[in-house]
Structures are given as C-alpha cells and as structure tokens.
N, C-alpha and C. Protein backbone atom coordinates (compact mmCIF):
# COMPACT_ATOMS: atom_id res chain seq x y z
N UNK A 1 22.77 -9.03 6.56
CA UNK A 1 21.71 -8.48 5.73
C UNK A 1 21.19 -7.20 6.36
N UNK A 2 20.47 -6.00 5.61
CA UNK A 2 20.24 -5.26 6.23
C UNK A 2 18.77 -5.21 5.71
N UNK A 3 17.50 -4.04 6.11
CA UNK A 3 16.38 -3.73 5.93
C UNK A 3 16.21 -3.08 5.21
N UNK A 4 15.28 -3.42 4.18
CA UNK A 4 15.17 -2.03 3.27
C UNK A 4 13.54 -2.13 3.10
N UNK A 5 13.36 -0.75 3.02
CA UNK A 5 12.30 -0.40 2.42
C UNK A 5 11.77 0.04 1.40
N UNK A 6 10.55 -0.65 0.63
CA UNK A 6 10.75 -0.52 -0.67
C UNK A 6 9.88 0.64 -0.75
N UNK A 7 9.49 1.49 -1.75
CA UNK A 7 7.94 2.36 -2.06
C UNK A 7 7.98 2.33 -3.15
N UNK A 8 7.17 2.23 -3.59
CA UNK A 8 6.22 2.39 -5.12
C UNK A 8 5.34 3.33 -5.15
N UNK A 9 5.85 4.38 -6.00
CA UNK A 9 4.59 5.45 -6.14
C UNK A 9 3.60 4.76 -7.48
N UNK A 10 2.45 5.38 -7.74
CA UNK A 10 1.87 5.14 -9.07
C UNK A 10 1.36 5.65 -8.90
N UNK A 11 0.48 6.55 -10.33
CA UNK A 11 -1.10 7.37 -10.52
C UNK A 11 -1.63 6.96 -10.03
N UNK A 12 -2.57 8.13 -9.66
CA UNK A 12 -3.74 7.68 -8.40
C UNK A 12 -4.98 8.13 -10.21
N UNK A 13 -5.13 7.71 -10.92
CA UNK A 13 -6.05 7.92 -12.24
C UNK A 13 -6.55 6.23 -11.76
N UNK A 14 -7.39 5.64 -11.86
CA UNK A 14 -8.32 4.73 -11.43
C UNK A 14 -7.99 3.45 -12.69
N UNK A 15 -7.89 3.81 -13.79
CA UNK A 15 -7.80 3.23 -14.42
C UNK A 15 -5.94 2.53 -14.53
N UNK A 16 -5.02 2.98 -14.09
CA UNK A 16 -3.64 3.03 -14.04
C UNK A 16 -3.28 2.64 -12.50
N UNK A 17 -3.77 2.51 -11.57
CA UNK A 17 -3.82 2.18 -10.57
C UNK A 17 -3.91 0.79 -10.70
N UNK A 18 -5.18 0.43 -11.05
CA UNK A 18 -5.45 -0.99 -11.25
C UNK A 18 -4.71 -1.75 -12.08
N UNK A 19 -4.06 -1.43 -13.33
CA UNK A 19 -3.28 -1.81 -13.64
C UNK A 19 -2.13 -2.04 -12.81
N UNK A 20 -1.38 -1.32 -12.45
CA UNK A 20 -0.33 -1.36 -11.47
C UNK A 20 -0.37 -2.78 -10.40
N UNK A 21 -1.93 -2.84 -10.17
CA UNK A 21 -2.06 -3.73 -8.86
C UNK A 21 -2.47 -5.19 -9.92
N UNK A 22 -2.59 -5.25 -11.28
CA UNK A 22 -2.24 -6.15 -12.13
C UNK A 22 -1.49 -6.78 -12.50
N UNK A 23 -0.16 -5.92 -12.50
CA UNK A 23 1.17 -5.93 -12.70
C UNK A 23 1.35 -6.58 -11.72
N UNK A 24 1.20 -6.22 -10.45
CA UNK A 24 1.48 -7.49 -9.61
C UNK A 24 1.23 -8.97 -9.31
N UNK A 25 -0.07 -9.00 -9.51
CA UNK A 25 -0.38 -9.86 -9.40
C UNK A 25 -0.16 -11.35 -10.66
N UNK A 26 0.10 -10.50 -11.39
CA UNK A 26 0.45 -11.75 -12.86
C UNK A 26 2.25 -11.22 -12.62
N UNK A 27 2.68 -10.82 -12.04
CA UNK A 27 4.12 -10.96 -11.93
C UNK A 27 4.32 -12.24 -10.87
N UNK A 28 3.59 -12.52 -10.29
CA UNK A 28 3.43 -13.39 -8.77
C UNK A 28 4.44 -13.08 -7.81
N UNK A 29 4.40 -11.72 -7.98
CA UNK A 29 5.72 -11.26 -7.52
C UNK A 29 6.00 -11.47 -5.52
N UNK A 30 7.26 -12.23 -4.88
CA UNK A 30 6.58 -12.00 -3.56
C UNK A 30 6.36 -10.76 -3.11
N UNK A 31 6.17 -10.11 -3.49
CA UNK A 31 6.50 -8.29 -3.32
C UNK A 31 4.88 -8.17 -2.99
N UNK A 32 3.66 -9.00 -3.77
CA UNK A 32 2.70 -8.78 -4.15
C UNK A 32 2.17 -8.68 -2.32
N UNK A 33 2.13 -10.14 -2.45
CA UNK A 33 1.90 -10.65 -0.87
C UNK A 33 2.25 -10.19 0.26
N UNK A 34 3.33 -9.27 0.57
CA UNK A 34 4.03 -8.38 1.41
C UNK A 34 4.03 -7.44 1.64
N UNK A 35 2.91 -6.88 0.46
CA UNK A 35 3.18 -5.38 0.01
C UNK A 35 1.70 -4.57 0.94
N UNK A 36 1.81 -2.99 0.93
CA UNK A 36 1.01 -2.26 1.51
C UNK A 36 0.92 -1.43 0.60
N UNK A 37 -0.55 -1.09 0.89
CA UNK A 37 -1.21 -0.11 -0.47
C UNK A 37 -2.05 1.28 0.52
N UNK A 38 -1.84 2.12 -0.37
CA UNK A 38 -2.31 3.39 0.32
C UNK A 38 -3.51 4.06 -0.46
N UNK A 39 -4.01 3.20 -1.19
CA UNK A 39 -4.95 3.56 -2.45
C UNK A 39 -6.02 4.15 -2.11
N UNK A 40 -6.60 3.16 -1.30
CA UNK A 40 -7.76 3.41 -0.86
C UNK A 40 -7.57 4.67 0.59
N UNK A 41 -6.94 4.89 0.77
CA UNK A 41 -6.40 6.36 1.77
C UNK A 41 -6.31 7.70 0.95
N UNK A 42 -6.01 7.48 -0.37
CA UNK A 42 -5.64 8.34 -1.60
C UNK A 42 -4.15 8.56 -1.99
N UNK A 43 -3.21 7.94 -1.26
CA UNK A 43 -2.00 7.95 -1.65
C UNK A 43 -1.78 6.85 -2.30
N UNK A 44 -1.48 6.93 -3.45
CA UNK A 44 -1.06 6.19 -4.55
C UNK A 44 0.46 5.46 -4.30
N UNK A 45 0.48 4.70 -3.78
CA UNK A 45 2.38 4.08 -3.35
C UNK A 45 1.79 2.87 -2.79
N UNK A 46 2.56 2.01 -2.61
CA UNK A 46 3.20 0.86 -2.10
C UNK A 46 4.01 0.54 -1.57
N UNK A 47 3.86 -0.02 -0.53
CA UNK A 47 5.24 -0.53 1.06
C UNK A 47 5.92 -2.32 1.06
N UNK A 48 6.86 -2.05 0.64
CA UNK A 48 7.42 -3.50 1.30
C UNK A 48 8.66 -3.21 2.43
N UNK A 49 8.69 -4.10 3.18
CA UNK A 49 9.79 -4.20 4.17
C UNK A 49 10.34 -5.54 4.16
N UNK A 50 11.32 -5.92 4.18
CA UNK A 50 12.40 -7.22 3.77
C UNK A 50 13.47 -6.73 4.18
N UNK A 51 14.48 -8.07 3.98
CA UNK A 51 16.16 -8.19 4.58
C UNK A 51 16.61 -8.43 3.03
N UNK A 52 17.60 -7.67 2.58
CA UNK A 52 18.40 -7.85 1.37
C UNK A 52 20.12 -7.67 1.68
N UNK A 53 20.47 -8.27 0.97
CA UNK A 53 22.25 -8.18 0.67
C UNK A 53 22.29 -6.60 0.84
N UNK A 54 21.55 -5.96 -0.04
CA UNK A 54 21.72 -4.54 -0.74
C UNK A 54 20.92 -4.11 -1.49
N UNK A 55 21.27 -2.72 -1.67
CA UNK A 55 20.31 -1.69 -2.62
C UNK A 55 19.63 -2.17 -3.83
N UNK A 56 20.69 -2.82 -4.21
CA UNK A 56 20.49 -3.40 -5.68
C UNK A 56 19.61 -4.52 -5.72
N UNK A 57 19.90 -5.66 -4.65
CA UNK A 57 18.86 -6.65 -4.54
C UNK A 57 17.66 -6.46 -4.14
N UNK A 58 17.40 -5.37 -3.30
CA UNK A 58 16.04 -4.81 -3.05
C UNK A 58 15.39 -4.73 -4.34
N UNK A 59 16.00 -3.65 -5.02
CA UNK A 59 15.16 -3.10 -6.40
C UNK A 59 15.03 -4.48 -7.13
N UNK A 60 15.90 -5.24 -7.39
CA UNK A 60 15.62 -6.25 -8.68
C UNK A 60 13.98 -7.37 -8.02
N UNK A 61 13.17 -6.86 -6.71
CA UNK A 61 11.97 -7.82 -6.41
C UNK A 61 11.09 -6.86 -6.98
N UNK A 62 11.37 -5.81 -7.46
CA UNK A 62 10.28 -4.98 -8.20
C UNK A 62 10.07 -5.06 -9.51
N UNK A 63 8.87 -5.11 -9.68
CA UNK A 63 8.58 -5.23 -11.32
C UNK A 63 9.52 -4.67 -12.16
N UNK A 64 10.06 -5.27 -13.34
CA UNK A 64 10.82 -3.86 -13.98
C UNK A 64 10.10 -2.63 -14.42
N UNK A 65 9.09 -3.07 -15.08
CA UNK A 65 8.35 -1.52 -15.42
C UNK A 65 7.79 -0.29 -14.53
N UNK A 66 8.27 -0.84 -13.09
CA UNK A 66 8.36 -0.31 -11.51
C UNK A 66 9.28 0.42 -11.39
N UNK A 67 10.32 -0.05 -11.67
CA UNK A 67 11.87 -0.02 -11.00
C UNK A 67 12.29 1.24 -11.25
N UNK A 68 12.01 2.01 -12.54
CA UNK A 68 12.61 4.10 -12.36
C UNK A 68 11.99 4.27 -11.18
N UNK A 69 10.74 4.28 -10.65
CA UNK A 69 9.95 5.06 -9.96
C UNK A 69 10.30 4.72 -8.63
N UNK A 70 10.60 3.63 -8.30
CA UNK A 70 10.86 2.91 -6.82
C UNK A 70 11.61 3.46 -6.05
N UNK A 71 11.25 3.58 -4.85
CA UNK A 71 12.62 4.34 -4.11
C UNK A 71 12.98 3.16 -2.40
N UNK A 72 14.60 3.17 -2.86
CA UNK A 72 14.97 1.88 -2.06
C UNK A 72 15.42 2.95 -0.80
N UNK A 73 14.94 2.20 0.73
CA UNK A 73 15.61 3.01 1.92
C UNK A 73 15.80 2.04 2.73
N UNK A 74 17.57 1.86 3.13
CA UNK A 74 17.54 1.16 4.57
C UNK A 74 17.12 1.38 5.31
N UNK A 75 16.76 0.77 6.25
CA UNK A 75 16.29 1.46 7.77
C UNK A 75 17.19 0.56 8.50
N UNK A 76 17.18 0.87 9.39
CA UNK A 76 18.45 0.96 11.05
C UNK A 76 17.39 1.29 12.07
N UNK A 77 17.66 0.68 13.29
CA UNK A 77 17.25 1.11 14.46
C UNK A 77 18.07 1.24 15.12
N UNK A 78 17.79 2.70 16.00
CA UNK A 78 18.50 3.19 16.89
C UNK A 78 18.70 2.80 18.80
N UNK A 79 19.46 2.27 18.80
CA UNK A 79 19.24 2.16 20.61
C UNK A 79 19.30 3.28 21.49
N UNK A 80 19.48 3.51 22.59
CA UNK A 80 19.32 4.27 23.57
C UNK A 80 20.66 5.21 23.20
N UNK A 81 22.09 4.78 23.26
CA UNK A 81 23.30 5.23 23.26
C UNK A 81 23.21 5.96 22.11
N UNK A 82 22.59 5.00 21.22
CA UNK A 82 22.69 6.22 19.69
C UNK A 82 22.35 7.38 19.94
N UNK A 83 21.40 7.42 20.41
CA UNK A 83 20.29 8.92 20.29
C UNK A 83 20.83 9.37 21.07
N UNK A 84 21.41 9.00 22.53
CA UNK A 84 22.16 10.17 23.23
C UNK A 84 23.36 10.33 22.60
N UNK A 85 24.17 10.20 21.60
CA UNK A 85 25.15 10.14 21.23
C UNK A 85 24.95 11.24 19.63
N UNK A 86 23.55 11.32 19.27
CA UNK A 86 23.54 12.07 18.15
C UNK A 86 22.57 14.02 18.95
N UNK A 87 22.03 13.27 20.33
CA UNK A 87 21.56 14.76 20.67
C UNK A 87 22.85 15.32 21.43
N UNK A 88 23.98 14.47 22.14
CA UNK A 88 25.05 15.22 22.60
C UNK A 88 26.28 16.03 21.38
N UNK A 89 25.74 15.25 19.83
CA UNK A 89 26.61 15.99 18.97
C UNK A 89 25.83 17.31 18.86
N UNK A 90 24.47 17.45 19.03
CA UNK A 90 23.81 18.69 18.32
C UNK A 90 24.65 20.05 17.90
N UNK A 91 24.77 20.66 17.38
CA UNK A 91 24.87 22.13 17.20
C UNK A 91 26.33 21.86 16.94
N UNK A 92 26.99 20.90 17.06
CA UNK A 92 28.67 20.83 16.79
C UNK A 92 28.86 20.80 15.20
C-alpha cells in the first residue's frame, strides 16, 4: 500500500463552506473523522492522510460531489541515501 494525500479545496463564501463541512458529515464519511480543515486559518481545503491500493482508491473516500476538485498525492519518504543520491545527481 502506499500514502496518499488527499486535499479538498472549497469556497471560503461562509455560507458554502458550511455546507461542504455538511456534506461530510451526513456522508459519515471516514474521511470526516480524519480530516483537517484550514477554515478557520482562511484557507479553504481539507487534509486527509491514509494507506490506499492507489490513486483511484484514494479518490473514491471522497464525496462524489468533491471528487473534480480533489487533488490525490502520494507521498514517499526519503532516507539518508536518497537525498545524497538526488544532490549527487544535481546539475546532470
């Protein structure tokens, strides 16, 4: 399995926001419970982090009326060897 990260943008309009965080919650989605909100910071998005098969299984824990806007990213961590191994490629 690998990591993905989910984001959810949405209007930061007050009234569409809340909706959004409606949508979740009557979806009972586990996404709801997991999730990070930037609302109250003024960035309008949402964070999940989970283990999925893939790209595709990531997106299908998002609401559908979510899912254009969502943007799916693996993440990887790098060990020691990596990073010397990507600053000894530099400039090549």
């Amino acid at each position: 399995m690998a990591t993905f990260l989910i984001e959810i943008p949405h209007s930061e309009n007050t009234f569409e926001c809340k909706q959004v965080v409606k949508l979740f919650v009557e979806s009972g989605s586990h996404l709801l419970a997991n999730a990070f909100w930037g609302c109250k910071s003024g960035v309008h998005k949402s964070w999940f982090i989970s283990d999925f098969n893939s790209k595709e299984e990531a997106l299908q824990i998002v609401p559908p009326f979510l899912r254009h806007n969502a943007h799916i990213i693996e993440l990887i961590k790098f060990d020691k060897s990596d990073i010397q191994g990507f600053a000894g490629s530099a400039g090549h």
